[in-house]
Protein backbone atom coordinates (compact mmCIF):
# COMPACT_ATOMS: atom_id res chain seq x y z
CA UNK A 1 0.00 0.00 0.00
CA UNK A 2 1.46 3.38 -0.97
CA UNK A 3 0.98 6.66 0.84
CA UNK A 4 2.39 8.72 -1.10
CA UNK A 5 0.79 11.62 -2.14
CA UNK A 6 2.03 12.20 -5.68
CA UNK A 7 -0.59 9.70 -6.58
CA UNK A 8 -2.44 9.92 -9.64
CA UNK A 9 -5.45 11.70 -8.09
CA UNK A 10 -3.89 13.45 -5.90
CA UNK A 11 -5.95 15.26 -2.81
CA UNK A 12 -6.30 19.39 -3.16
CA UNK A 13 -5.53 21.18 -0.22
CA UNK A 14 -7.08 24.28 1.39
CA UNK A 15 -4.89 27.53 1.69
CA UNK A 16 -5.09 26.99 5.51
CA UNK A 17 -3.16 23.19 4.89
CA UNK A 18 -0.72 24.46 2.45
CA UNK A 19 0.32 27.97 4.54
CA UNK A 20 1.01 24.95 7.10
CA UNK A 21 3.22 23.26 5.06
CA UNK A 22 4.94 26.49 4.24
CA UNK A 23 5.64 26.68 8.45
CA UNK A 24 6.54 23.41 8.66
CA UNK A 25 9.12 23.88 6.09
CA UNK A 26 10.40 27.38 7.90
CA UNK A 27 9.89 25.57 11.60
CA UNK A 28 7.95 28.46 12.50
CA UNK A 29 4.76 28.07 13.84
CA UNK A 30 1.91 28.83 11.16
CA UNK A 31 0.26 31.69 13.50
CA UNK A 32 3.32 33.86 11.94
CA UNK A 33 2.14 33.16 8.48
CA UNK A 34 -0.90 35.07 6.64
CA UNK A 35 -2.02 34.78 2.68
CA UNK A 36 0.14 38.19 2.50
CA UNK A 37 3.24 37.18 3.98
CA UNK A 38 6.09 37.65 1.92
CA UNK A 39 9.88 35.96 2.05
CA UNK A 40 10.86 40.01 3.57
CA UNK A 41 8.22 39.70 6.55
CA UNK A 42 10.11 36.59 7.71
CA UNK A 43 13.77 35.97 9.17
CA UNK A 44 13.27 32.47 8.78
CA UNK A 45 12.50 32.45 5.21
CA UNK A 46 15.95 32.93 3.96
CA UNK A 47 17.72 31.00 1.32
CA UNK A 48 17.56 27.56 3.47
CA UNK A 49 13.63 28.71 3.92
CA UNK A 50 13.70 28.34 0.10
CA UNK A 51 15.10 24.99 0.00
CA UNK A 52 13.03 23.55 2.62
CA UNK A 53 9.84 25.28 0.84
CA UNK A 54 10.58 23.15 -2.56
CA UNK A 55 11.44 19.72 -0.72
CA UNK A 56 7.95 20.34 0.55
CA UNK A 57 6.90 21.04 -2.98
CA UNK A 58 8.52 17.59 -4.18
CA UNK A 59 6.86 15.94 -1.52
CA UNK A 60 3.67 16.81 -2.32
CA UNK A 61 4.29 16.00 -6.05
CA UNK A 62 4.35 19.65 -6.86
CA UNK A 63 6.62 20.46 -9.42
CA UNK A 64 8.27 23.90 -9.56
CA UNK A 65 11.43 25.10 -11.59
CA UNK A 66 14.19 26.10 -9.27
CA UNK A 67 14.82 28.81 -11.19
CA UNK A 68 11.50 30.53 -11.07
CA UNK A 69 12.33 31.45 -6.78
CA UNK A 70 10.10 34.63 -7.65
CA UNK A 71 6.74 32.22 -6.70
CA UNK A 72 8.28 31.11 -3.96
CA UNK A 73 9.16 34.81 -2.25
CA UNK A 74 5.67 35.05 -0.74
CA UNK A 75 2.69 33.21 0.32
CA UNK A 76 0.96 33.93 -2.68
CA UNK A 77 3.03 32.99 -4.54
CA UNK A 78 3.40 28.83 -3.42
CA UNK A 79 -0.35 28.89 -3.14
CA UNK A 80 -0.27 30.04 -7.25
CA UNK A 81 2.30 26.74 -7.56
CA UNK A 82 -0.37 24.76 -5.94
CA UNK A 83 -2.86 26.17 -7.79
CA UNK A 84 -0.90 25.96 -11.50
CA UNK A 85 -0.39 21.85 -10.11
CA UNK A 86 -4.02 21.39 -9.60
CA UNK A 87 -3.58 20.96 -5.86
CA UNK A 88 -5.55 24.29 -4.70
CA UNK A 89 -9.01 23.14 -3.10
């Protein structure tokens, strides 16, 4: 039995569940994290921020080009990588 989730049909997530996964990636706690934040608003999401944001992405089976960090400078912008992967609920 697999569990991964880069299944075929894989399950869409609310923006609540993914701003979560952004936190858990940052180890901060997701209180400090609104649909607005941006990469400037937190120390924590440095380059190694970055890095921990897309091993998220690649375990959820969400592909992103390392070369396009702009999406991945805010909120807004992983929940729009989500969204372009068909993972948004």
């Amino acid at each position: 039995m697999s569990t991964s989730n880069a299944s075929s049909n894989p399950e869409k997530l609310s923006a609540d569940a993914v701003i979560q996964l952004i936190a858990e990636a940052l180890d901060i706690p997701a209180s400090k994290l609104i649909e607005s934040s941006q990469a400037t608003d937190v120390p924590e999401w440095d380059s190694m921020g970055i890095l921990g944001i897309l091993s998220v992405l690649d375990r959820e089976g969400v592909k992103c080009d390392i070369g396009n960090t702009e999406a991945l400078q805010s909120v807004r912008g992983v929940l729009g990588v989500f969204q372009s992967a068909g993972r948004l609920a």
